[in-house]
Protein backbone atom coordinates (compact mmCIF):
# COMPACT_ATOMS: atom_id res chain seq x y z
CA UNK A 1 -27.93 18.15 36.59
CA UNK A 2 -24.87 17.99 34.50
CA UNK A 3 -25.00 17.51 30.77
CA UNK A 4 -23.21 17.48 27.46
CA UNK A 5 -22.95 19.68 25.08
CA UNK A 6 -22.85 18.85 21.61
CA UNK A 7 -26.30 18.92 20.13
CA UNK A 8 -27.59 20.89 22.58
CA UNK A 9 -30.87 21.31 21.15
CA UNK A 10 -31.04 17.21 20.44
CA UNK A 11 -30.43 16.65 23.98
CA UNK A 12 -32.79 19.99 25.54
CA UNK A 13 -35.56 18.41 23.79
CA UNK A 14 -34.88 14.93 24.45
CA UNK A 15 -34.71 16.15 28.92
CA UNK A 16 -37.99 17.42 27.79
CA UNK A 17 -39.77 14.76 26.23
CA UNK A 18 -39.07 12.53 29.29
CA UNK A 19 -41.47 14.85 31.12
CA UNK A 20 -44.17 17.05 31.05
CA UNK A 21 -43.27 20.20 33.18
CA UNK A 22 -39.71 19.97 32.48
CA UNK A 23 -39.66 22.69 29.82
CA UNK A 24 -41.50 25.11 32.01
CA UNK A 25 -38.59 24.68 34.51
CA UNK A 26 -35.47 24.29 32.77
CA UNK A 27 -33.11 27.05 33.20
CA UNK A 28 -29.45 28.04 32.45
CA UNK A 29 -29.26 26.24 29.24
CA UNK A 30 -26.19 27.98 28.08
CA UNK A 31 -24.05 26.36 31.35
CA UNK A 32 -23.40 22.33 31.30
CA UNK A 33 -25.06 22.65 34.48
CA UNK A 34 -28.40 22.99 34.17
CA UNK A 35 -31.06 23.72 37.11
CA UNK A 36 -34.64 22.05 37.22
CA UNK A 37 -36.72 23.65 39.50
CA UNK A 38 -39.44 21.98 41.48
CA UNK A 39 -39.49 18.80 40.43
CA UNK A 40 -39.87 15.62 42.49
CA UNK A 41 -37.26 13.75 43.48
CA UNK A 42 -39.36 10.81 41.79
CA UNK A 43 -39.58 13.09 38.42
CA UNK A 44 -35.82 12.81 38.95
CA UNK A 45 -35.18 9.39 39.23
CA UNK A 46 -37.56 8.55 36.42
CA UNK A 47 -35.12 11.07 33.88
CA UNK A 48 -32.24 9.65 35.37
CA UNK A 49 -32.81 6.00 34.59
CA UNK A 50 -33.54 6.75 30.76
CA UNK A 51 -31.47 9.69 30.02
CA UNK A 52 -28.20 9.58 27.79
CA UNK A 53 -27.68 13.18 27.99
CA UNK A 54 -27.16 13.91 31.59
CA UNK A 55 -24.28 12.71 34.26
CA UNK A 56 -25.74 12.91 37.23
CA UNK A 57 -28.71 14.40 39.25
CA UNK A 58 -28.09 16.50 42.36
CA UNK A 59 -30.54 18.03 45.00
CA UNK A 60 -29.52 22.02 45.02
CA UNK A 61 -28.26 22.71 48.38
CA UNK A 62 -26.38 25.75 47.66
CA UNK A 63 -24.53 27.82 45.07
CA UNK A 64 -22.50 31.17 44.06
CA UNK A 65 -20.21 32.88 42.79
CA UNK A 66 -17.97 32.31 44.98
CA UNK A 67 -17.06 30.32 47.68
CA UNK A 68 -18.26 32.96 50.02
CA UNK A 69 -21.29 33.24 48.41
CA UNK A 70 -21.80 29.15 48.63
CA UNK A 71 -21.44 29.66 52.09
CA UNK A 72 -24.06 32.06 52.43
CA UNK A 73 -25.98 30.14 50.31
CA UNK A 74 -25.24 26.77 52.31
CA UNK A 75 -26.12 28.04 55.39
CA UNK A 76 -29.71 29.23 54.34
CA UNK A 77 -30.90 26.02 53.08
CA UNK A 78 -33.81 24.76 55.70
CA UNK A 79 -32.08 23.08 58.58
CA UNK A 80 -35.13 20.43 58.22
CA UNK A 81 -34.65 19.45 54.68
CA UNK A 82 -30.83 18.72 55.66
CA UNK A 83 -31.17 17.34 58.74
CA UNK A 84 -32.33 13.80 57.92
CA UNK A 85 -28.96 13.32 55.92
CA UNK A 86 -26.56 14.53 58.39
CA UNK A 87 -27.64 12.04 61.46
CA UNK A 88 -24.69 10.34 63.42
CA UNK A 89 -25.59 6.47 62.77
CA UNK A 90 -25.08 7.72 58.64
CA UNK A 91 -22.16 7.44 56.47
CA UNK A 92 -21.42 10.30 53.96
CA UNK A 93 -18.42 11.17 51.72
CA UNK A 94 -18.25 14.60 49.33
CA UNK A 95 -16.87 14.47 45.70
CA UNK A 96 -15.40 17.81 43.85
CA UNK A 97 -16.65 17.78 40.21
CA UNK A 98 -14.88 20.23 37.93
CA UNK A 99 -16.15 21.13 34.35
CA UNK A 100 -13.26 22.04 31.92
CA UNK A 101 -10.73 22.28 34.68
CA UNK A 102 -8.39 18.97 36.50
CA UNK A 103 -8.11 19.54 39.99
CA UNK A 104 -5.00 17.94 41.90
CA UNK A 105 -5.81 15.82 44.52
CA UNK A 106 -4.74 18.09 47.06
CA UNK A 107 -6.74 20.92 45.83
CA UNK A 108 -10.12 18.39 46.39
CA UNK A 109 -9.17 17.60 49.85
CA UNK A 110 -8.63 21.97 50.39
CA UNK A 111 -12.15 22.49 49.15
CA UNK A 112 -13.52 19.41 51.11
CA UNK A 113 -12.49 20.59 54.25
CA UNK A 114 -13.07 24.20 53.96
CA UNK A 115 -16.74 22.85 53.93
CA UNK A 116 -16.23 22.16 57.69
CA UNK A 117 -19.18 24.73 58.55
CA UNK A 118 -22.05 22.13 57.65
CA UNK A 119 -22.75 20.12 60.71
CA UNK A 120 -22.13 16.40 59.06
CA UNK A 121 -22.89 14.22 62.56
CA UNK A 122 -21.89 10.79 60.41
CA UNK A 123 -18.78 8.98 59.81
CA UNK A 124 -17.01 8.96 56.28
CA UNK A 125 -17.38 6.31 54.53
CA UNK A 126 -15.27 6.52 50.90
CA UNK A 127 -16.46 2.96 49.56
CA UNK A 128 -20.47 2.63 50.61
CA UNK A 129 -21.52 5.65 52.35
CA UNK A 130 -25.28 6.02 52.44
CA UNK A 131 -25.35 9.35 51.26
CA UNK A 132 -23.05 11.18 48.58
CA UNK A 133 -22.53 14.64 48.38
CA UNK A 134 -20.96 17.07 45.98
CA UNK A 135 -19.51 19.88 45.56
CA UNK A 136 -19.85 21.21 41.73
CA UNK A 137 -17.59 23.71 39.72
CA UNK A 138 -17.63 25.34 36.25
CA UNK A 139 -15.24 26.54 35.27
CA UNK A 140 -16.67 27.60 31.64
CA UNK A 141 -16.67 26.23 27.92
CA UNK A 142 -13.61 27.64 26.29
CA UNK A 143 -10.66 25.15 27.11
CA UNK A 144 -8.12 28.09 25.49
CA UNK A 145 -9.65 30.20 28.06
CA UNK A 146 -10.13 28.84 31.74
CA UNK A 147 -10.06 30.65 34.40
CA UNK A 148 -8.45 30.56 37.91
CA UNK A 149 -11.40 30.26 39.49
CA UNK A 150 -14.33 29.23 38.99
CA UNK A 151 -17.43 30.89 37.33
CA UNK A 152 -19.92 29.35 39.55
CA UNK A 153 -20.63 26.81 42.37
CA UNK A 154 -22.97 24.30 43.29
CA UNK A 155 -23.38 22.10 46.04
CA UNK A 156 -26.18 19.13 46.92
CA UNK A 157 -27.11 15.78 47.80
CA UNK A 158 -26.51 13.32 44.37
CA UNK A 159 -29.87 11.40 43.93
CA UNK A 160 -28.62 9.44 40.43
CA UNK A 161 -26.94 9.52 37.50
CA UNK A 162 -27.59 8.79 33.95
CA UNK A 163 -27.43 5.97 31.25
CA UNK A 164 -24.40 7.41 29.90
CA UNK A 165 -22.92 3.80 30.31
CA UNK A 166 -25.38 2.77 27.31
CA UNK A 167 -23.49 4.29 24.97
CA UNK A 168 -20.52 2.46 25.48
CA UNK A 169 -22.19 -1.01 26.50
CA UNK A 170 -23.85 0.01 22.91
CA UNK A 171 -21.16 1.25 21.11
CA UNK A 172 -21.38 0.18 17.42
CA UNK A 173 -17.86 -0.80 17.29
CA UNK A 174 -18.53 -3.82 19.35
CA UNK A 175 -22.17 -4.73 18.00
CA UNK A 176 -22.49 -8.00 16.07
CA UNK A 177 -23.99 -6.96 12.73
CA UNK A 178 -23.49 -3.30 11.56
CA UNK A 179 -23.63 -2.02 8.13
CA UNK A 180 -22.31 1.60 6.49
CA UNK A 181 -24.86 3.86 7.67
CA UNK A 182 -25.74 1.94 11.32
CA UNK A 183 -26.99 5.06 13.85
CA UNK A 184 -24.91 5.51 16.61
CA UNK A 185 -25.73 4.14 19.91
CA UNK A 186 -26.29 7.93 21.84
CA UNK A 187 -28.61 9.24 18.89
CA UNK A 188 -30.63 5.66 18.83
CA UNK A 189 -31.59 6.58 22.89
CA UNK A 190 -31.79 9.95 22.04
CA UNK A 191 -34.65 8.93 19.39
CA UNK A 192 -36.38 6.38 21.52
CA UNK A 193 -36.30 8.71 24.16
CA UNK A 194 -38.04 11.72 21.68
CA UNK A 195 -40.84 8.94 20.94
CA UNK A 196 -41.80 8.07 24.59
CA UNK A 197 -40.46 4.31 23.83
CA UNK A 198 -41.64 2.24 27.15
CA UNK A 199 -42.57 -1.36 27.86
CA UNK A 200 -44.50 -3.09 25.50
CA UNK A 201 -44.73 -1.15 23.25
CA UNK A 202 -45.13 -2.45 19.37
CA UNK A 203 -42.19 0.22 17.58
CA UNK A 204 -42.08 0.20 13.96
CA UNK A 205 -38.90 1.40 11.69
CA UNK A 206 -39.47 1.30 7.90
CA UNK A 207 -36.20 1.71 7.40
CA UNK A 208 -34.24 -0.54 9.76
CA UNK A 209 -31.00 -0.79 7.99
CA UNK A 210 -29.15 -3.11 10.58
CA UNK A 211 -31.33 -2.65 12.92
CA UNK A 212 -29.51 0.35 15.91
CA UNK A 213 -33.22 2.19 16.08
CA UNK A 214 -34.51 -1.39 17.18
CA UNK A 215 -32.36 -2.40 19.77
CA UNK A 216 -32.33 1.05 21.79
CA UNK A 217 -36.07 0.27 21.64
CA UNK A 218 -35.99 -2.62 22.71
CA UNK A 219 -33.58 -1.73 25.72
CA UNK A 220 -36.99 0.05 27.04
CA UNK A 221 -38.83 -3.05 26.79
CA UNK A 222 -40.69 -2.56 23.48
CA UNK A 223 -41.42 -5.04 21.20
CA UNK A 224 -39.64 -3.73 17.66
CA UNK A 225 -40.29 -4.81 14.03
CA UNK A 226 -39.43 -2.92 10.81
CA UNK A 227 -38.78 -3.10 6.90
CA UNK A 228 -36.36 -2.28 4.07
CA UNK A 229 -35.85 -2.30 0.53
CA UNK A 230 -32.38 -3.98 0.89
CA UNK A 231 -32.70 -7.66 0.60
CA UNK A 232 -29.29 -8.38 1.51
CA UNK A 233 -29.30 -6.00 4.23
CA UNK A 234 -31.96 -7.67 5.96
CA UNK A 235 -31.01 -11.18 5.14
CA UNK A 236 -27.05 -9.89 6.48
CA UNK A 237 -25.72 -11.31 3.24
CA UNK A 238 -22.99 -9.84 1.12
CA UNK A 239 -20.29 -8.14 1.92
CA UNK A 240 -19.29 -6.79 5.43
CA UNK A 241 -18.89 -2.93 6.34
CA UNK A 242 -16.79 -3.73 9.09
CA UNK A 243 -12.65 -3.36 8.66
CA UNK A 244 -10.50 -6.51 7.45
CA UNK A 245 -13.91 -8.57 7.35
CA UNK A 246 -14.64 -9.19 3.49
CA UNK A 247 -17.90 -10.88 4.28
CA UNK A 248 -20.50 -10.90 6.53
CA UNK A 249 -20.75 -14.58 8.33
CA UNK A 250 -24.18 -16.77 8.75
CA UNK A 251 -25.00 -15.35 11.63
CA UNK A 252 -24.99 -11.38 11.22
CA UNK A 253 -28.83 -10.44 11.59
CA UNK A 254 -30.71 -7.86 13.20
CA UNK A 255 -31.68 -10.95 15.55
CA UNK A 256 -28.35 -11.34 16.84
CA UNK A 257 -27.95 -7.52 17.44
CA UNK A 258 -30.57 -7.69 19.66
CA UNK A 259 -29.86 -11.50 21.46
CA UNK A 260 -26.52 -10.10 21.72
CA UNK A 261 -27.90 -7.38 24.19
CA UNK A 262 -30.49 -9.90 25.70
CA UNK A 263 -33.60 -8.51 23.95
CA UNK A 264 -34.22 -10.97 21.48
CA UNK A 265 -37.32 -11.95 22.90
CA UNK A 266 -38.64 -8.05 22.16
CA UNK A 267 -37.69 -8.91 18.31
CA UNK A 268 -41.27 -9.86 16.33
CA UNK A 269 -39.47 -9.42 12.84
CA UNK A 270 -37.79 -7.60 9.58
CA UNK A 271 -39.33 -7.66 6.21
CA UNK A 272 -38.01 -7.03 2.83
CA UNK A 273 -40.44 -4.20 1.76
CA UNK A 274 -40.63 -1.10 -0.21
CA UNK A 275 -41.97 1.86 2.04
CA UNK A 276 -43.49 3.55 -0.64
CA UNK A 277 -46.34 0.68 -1.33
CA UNK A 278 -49.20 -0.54 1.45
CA UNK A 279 -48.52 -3.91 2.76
CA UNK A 280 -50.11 -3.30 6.12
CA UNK A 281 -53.78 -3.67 7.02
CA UNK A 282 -55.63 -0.84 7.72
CA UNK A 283 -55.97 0.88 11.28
CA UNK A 284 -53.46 1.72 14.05
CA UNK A 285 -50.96 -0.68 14.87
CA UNK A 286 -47.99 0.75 16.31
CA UNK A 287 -46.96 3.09 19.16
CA UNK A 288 -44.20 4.79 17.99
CA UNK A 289 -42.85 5.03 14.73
CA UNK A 290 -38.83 5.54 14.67
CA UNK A 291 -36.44 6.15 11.45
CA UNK A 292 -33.73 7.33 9.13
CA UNK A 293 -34.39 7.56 6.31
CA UNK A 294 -31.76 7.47 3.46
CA UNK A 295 -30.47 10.44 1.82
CA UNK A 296 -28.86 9.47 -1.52
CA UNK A 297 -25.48 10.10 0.21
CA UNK A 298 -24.17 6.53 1.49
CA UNK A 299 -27.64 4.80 1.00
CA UNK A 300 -29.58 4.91 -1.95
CA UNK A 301 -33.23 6.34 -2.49
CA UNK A 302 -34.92 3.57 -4.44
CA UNK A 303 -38.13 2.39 -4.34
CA UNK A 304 -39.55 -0.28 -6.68
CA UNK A 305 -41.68 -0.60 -9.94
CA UNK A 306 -41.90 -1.88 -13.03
CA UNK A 307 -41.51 -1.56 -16.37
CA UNK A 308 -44.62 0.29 -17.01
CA UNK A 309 -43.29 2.56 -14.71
CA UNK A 310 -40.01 3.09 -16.67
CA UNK A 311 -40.27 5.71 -19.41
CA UNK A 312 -37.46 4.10 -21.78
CA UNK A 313 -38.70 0.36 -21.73
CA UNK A 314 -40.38 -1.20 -24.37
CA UNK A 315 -44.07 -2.29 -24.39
CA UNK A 316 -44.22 -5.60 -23.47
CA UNK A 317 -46.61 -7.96 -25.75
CA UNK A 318 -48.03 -9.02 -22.85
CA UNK A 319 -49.13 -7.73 -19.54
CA UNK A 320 -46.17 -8.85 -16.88
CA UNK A 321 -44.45 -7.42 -14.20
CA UNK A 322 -40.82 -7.01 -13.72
CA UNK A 323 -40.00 -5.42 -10.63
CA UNK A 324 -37.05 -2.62 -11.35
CA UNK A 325 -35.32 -0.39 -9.28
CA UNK A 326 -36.98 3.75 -9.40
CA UNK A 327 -35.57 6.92 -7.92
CA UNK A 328 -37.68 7.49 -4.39
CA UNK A 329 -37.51 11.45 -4.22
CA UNK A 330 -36.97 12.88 -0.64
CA UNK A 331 -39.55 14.63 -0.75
CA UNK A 332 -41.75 11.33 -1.84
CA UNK A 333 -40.13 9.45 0.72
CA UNK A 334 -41.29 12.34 4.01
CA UNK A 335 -45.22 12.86 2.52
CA UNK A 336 -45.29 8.61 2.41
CA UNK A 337 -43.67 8.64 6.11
CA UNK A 338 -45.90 11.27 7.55
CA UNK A 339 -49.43 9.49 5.67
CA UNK A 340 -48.22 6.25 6.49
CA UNK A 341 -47.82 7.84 10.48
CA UNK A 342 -51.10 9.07 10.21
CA UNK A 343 -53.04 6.03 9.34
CA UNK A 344 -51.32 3.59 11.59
CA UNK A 345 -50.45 5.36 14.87
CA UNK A 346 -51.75 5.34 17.99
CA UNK A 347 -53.38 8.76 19.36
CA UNK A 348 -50.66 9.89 21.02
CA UNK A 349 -48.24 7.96 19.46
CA UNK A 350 -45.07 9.69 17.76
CA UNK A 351 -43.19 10.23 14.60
CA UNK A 352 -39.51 10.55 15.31
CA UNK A 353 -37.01 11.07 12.02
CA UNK A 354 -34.19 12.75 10.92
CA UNK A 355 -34.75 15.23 7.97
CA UNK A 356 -31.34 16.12 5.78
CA UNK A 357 -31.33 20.20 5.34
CA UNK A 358 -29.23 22.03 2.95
CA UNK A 359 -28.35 24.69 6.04
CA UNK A 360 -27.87 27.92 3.66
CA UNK A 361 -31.60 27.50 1.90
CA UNK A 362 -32.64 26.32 5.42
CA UNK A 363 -36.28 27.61 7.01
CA UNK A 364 -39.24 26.16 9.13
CA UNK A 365 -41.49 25.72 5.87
CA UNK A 366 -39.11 23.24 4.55
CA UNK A 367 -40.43 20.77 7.86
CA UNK A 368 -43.18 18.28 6.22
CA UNK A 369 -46.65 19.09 7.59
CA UNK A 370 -50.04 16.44 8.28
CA UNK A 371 -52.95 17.68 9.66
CA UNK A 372 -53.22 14.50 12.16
CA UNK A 373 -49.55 14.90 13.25
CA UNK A 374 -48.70 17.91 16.11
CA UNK A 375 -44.63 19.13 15.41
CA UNK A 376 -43.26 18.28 19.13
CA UNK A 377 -39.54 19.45 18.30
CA UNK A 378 -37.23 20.42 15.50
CA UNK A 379 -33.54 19.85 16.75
CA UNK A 380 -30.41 20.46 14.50
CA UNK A 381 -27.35 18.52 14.20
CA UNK A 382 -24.67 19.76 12.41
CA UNK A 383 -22.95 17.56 9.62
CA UNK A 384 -20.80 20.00 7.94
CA UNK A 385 -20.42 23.84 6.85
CA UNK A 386 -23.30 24.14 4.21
CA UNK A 387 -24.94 20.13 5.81
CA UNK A 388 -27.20 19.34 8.68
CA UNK A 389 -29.86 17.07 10.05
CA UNK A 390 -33.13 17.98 12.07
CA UNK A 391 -34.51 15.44 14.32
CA UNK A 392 -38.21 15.86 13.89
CA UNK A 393 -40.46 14.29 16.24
CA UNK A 394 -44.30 14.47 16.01
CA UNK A 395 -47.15 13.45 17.76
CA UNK A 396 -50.66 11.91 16.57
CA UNK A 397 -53.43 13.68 17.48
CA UNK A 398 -56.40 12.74 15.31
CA UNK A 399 -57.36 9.85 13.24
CA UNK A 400 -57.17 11.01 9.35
CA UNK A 401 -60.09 11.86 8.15
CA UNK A 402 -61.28 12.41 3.88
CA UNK A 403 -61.65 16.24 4.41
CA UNK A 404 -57.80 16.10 5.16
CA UNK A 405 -56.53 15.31 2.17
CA UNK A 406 -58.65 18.12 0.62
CA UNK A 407 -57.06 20.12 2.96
CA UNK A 408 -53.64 18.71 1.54
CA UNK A 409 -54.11 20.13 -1.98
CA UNK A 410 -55.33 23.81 -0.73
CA UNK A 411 -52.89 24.66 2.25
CA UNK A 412 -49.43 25.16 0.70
CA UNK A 413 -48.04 24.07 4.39
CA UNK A 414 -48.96 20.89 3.55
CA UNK A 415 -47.33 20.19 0.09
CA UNK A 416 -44.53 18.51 -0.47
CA UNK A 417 -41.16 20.56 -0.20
CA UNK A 418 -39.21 19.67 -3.55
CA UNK A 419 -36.13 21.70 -2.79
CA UNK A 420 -35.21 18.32 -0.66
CA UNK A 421 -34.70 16.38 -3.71
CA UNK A 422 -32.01 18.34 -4.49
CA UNK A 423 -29.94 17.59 -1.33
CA UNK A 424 -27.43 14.79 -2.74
CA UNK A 425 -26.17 17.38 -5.34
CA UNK A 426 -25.99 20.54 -2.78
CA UNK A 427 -23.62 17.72 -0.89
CA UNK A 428 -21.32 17.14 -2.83
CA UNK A 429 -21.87 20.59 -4.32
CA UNK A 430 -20.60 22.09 -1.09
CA UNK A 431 -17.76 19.29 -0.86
CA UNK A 432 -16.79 20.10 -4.80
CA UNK A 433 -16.38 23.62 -3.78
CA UNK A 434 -14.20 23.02 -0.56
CA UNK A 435 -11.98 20.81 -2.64
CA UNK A 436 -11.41 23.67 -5.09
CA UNK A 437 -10.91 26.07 -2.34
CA UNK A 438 -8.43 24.01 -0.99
CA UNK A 439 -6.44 23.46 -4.33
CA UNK A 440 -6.79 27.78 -5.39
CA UNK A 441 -5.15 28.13 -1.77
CA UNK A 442 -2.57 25.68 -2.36
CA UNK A 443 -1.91 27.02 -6.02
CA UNK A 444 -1.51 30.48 -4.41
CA UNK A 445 0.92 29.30 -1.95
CA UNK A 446 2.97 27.39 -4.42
CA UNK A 447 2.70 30.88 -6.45
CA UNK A 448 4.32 33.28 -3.74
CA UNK A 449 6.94 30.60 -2.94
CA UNK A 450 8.11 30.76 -6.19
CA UNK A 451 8.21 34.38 -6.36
């Protein structure tokens, strides 16, 4: 299987979650080739038809070193298991795939042909042959550095390639209502894909922005709903994020994002809620739970309140209440998330989110803990120098019970990790002190020119 690179551990995890023996039998992590052992070619197909991550599937015919060695290797492989692909009323053609090196087409049709020891009985057929076979080279991961030949070689039967295709089809730049902070279309699959998403599911995000978590969730054939603070946001009113648009028009809606990729029957609804108060029955409603939460950066942390809440307003006469707008602390808004998670998933059901990190203060105690939620995977993605993100995905596995939130105020692993509050000012800390870098080296340059 090929696959790409950046956030490797995103993408390891997310091979994984799509199933359940796959992280006993992935190997060679460190190579964009990567080499499942024993699965099905069923298990395959069932990857290949959700997966963002991965090109293309191959059955393993052969590899080496060298092209010797592929030879040797070739010419091992059960006759049997080749046979039925190699029959004289089938049509076949062989593709060279090279990772960080362009062949010329000559070179392809050299390496083609030198494959002449492998007993193919059937007629080539370039535009619809039956079978497809291909001959795989890496060439390594440094593009300063590539050598003449290649590191290693692969050859097999292709069974299917990816969803790579969604990312495009789902590109943000062409979706009908976006707003500042809208996920990209390869991390939304990625997500859906950590939580299991499948048909019919009910998939809840509490803080669906313009909506990108929902309609990768819906592409699997769930039925999506969600909330958020942001009136205008969810009513698509006010202005527009997009370039040389000053306004967004009538029709920009989380609906339309999703009619505009023929899911719109999937779409139950948005509110305009606060995810910090209850406005859901009790018991389990949804199936998977999928979010990102804001980090003060771009989006604001706000939750509301009133002005009994406020510690500068002025007693009121009367009793009243005035909603107003009240800092939601990170670390408020991932203990609400995870409780919230608790009461109202399904066993089994999961927890996917990102979680902002401050990387030099960064450990595994900083991960928010519930005693009815199992940690699945913890997978970084880098923002900057000093930033990151973790995806955190987590998995139900009891219903919560009133010993557990004992067990909340004694075990330290469960309390609430106030460092994160901090994480807005570490930003722009770390982008403050990059600035000044910047100017001290450009003061010291102007300084030895003039001397």
């Amino acid at each position: 299987t090929t696959a790409q690179r950046p956030h490797l551990s995103v993408r390891v995890s997310m091979i994984e979650s799509l199933n359940e023996e796959i992280e006993k039998k992935l190997s060679s992590l460190s190579s964009p080739f990567w080499r499942l052992n024993g699965l099905s070619e069923e298990d395959v197909n069932s990857i290949m038809a959700r997966t963002v991550c991965a090109k293309s599937a191959f059955e393993l015919w052969g590899h080496g070193r060298t092209h010797i060695e592929l030879r040797t290797s070739l010419l091992k492989y059960p006759t049997e298991n080749m046979s039925p692909f190699l029959q004289k009323d089938s049509t076949y053609k062989i593709n060279v795939y090279t990772f960080n090196k362009t062949l010329e087409f000559e070179d392809r049709i050299k390496k083609i042909d030198a494959m002449e020891y492998l007993s193919f009985e059937g007629r080539v057929n370039l535009r619809n042959p039956k079978h497809i076979f291909c001959l795989l080279e890496d060439y390594g991961t440094d593009p300063n550095d590539i050598p003449d030949e290649p590191l290693y070689i692969y050859f097999g039967r292709w069974i299917a390639d990816g969803q790579r295709e969604l990312i495009r089809s789902h590109s943000v730049k062409n979706r009908h209502f976006i707003g500042n902070t809208s996920m990209d279309a390869g991390l939304s699959f990625i997500m859906a894909n950590h939580a299991r998403v499948k048909a019919y599911d009910l998939v809840y995000d509490p803080f669906v922005g313009t909506g990108s978590l929902l309609v990768a969730c819906s592409h699997f054939g769930a039925y999506v709903c969600g909330t958020d603070i942001d009136y205008n946001t969810i009513h698509g009113i006010g202005k527009a994020s997009r370039k040389n648009q000053k306004w967004r028009g009538p029709d920009e809606n989380i609906r339309a994002n999703l009619r505009q990729y023929g899911s719109e029957k999937l779409y139950v609804d948005v509110l305009v809620s606060d995810a910090s108060k209850p406005i859901w029955r009790d018991g389990v409603l949804f199936d998977a739970i999928i979010t990102d939460p804001p980090y003060g950066i771009r989006e604001s942390t706000r939750r509301t309140g009133s002005q009994k809440d406020s510690v500068n307003s002025v007693k009121p006469s009367e009793d009243y209440h005035v909603p107003v707008s009240m800092a939601y602390h990170l670390s408020d808004i991932f203990t609400d998330l995870l409780n919230f998670s608790a009461h109202h998933l399904v066993i089994g059901g999961r927890l996917v989110y990102w979680l902002p990190i401050y990387r030099p203060e960064y450990c595994e105690e900083m991960v928010p803990l519930n005693a009815c939620l199992r940690l699945v995977s913890n997978c970084e993605q880098t923002l900057s120098s000093h930033t990151s993100r973790r995806l955190i995905t987590m998995e139900k596995i009891k219903e919560p019970e009133e010993t557990d939130a004992l067990a909340h105020l004694s075990d330290p692993h469960f309390s609430p990790y106030q460092g994160h509050n901090a994480f807005r000012e570490k930003y722009f800390s770390g982008i403050s002190k990059r600035t000044l870098t910047g100017k001290e080296e450009t003061n010291k340059m102007a300084t030895n020119g003039g001397e």
